[in-house]
N, C-alpha and C. Protein backbone atom coordinates (compact mmCIF):
# COMPACT_ATOMS: atom_id res chain seq x y z
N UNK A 1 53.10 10.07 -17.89
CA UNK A 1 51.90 9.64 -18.57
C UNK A 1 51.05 8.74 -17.66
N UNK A 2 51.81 7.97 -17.37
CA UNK A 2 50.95 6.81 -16.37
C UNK A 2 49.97 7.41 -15.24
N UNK A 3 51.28 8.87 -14.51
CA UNK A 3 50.29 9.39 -13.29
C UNK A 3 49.26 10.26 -13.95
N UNK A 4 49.08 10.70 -15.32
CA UNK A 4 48.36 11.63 -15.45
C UNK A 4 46.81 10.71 -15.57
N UNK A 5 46.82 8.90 -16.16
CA UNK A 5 46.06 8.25 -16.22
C UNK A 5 45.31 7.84 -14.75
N UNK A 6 46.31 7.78 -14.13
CA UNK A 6 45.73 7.50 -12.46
C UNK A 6 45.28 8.44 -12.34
N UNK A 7 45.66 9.66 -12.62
CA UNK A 7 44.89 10.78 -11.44
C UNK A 7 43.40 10.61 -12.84
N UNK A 8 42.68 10.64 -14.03
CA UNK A 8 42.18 10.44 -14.61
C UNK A 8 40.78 9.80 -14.04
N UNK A 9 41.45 8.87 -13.88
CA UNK A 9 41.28 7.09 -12.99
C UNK A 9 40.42 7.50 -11.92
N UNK A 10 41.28 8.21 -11.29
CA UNK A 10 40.64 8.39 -10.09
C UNK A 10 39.49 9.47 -9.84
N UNK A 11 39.52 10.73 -10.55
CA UNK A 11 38.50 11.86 -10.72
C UNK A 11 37.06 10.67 -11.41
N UNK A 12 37.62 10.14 -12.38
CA UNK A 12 36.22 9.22 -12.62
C UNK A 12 35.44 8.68 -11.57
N UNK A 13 36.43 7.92 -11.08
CA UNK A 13 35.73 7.13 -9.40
C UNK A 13 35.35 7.76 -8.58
N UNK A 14 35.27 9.18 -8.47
CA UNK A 14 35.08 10.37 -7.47
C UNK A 14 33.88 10.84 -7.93
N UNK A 15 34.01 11.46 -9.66
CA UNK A 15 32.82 11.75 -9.87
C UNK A 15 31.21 10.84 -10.22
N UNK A 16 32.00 9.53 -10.57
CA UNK A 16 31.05 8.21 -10.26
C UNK A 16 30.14 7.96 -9.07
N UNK A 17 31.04 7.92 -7.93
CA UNK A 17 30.44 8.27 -7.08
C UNK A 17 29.70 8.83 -6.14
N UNK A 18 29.91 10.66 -6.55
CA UNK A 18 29.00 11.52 -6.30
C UNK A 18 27.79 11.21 -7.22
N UNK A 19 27.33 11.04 -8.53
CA UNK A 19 26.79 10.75 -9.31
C UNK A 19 25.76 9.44 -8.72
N UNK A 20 26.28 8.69 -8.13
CA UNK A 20 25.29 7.36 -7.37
C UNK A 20 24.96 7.50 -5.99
N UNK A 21 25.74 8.32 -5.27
CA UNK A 21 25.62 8.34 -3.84
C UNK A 21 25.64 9.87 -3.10
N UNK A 22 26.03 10.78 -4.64
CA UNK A 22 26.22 12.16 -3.69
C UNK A 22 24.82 12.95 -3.77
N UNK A 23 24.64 13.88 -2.74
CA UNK A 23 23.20 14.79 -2.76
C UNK A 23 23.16 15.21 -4.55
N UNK A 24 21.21 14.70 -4.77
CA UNK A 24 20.91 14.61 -6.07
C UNK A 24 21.23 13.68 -6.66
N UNK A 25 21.55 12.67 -6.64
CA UNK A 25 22.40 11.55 -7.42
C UNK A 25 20.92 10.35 -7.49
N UNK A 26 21.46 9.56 -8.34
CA UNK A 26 20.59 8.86 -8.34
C UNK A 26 19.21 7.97 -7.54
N UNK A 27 20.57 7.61 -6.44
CA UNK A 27 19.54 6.96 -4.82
C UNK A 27 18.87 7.85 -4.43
N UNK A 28 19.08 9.43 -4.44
CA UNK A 28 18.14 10.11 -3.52
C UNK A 28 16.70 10.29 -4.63
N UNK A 29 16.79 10.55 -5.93
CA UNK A 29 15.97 10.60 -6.98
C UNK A 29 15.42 9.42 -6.62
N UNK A 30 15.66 8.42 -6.96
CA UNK A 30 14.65 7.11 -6.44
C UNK A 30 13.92 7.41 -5.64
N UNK A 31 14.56 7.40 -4.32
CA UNK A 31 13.69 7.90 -2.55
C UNK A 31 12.91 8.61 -2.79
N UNK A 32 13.20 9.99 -3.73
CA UNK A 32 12.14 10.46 -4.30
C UNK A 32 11.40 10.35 -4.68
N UNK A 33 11.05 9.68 -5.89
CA UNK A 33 9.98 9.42 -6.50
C UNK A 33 9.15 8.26 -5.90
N UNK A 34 9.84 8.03 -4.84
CA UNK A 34 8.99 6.55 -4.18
C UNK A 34 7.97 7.08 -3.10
N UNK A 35 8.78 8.48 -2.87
CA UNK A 35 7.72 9.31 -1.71
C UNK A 35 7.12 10.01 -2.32
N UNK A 36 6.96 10.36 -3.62
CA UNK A 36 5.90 11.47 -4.39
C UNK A 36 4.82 10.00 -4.63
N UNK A 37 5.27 8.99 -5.15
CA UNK A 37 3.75 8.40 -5.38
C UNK A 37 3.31 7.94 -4.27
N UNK A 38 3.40 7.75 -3.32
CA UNK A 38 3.06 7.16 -1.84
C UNK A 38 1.79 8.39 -1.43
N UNK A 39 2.50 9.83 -1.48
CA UNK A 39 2.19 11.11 -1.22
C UNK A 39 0.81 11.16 -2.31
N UNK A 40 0.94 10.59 -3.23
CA UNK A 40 0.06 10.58 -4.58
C UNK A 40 -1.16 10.09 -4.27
N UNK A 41 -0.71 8.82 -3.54
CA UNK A 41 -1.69 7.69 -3.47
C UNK A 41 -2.48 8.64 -2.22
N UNK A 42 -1.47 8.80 -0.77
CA UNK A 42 -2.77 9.41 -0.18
C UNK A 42 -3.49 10.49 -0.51
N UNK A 43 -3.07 11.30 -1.63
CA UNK A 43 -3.43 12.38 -1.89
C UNK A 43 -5.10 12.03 -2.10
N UNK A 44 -4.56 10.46 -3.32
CA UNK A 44 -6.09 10.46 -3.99
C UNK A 44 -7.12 9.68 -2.60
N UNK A 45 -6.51 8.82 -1.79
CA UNK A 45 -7.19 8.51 -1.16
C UNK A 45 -8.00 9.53 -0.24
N UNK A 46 -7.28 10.92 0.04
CA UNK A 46 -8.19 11.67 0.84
C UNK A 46 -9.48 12.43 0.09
N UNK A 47 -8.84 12.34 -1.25
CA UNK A 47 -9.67 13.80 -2.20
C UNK A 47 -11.34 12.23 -2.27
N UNK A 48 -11.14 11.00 -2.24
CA UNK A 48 -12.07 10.10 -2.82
C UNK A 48 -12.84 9.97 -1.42
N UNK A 49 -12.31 9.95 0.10
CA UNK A 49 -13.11 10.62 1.20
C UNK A 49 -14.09 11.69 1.74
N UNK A 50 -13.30 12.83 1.00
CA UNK A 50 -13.68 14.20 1.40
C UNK A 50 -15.12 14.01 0.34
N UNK A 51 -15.10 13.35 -1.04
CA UNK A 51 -15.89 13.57 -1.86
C UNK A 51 -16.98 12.83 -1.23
N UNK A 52 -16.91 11.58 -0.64
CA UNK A 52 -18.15 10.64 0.43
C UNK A 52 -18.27 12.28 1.57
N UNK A 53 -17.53 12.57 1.70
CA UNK A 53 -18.25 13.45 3.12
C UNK A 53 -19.32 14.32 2.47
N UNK A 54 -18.51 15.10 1.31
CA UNK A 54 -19.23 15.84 1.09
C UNK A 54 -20.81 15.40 0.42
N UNK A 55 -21.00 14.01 0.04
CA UNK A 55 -22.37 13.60 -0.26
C UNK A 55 -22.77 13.40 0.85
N UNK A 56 -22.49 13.07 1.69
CA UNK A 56 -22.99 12.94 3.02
C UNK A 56 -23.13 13.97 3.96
N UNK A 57 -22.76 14.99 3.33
CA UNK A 57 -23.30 16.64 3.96
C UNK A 57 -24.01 16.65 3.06
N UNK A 58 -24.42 16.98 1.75
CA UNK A 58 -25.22 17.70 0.89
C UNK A 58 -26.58 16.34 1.05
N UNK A 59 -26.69 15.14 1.40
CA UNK A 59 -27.83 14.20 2.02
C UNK A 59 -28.36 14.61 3.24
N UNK A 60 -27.58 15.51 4.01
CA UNK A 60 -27.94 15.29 5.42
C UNK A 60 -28.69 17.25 5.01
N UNK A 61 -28.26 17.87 4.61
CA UNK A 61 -28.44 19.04 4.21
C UNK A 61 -30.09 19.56 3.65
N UNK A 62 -30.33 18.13 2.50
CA UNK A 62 -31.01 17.90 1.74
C UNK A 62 -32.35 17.08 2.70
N UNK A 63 -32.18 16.15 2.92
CA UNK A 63 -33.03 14.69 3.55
C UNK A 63 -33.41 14.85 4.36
N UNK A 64 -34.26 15.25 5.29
CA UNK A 64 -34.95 14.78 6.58
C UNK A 64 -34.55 13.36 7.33
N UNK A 65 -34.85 12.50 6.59
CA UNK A 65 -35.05 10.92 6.97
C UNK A 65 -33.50 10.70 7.01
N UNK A 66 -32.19 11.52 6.24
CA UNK A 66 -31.21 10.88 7.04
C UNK A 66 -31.10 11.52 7.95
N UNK A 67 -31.15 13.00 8.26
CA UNK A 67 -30.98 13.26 9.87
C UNK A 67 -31.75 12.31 10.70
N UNK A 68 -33.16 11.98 10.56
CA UNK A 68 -33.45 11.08 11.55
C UNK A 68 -32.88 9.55 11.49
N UNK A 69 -32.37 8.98 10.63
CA UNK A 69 -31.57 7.70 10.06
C UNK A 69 -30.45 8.10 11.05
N UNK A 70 -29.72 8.97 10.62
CA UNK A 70 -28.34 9.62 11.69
C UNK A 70 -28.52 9.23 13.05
N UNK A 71 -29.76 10.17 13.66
CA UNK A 71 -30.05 10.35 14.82
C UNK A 71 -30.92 8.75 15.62
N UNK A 72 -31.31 8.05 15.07
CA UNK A 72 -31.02 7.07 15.24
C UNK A 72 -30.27 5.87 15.81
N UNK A 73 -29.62 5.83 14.73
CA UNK A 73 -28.09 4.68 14.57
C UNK A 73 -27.00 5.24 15.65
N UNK A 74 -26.89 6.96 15.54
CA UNK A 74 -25.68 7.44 16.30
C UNK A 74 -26.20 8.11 17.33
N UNK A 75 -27.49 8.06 17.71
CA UNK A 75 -27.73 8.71 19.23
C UNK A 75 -28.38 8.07 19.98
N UNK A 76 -29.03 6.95 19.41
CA UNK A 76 -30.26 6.22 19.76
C UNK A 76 -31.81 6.81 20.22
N UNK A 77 -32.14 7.55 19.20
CA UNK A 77 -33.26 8.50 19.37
C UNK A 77 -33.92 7.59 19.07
N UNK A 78 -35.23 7.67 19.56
CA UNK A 78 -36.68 7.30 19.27
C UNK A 78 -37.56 8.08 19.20
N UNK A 79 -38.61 7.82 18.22
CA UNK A 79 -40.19 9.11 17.93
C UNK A 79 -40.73 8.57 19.18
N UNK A 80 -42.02 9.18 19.23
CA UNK A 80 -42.45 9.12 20.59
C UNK A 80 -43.61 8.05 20.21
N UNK A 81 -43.74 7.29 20.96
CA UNK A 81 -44.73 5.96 20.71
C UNK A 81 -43.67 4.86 20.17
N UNK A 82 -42.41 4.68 19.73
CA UNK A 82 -42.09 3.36 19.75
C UNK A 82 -41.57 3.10 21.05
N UNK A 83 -40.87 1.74 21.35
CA UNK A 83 -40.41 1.41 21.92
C UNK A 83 -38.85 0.78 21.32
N UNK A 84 -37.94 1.40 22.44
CA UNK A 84 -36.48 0.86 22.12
C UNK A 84 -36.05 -0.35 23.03
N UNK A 85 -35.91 -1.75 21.85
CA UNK A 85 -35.17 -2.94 22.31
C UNK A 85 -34.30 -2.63 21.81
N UNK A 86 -33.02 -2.88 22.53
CA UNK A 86 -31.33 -3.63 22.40
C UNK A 86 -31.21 -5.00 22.61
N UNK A 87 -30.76 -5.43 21.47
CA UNK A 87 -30.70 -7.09 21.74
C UNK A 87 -28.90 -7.50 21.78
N UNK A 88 -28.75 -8.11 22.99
CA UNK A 88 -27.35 -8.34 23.34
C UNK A 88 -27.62 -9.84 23.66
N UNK A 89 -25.86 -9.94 22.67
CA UNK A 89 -26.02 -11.51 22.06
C UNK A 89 -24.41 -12.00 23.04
N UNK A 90 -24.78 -13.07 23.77
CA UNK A 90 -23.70 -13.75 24.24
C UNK A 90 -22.80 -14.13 23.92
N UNK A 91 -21.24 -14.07 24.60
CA UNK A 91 -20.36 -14.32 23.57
C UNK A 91 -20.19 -15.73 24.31
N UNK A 92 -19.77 -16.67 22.76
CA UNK A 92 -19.40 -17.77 22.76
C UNK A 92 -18.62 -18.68 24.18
């Protein structure tokens, strides 16, 4: 009787343990779900990017004045008759 309780005993502690530590068991479910919302988060952070790009194609698509705003700031174009100052400020 006694050994049939040990061996009992012991299949518990075996299957306890697969249960907390074996593939599928609890810890890896955690890890899991800690990398689906991570995965989540950048998901939304890219879809809330792509949606700025895409206003910022359908402006540039649309607008005149931001292509020249664009061309501007990121090429340093000028119309013909101004003049381009750069003002460079000393560092401390």
């Amino acid at each position: 009787m006694k050994v049939s309780i040990a061996i009992l005993g012991l299949m518990l502690v075996a299957l306890q343990y697969r249960l907390w530590f074996g593939d599928g068991g609890v810890m890896e479910r955690r890890q899991l779900e800690h990398r689906v919302a991570r995965l989540q988060q950048q998901v939304q952070e890219r879809q809330e990017r792509n949606r700025s790009l895409e206003a910022e194609v359908q402006d540039l698509k649309q607008n005149l004045s931001a292509v020249e705003e664009r061309a501007r700031r990121d090429l340093g174009m000028i119309k013909k008759g101004e003049t381009y100052v750069m003002v460079v400020e000393e560092k401390p």
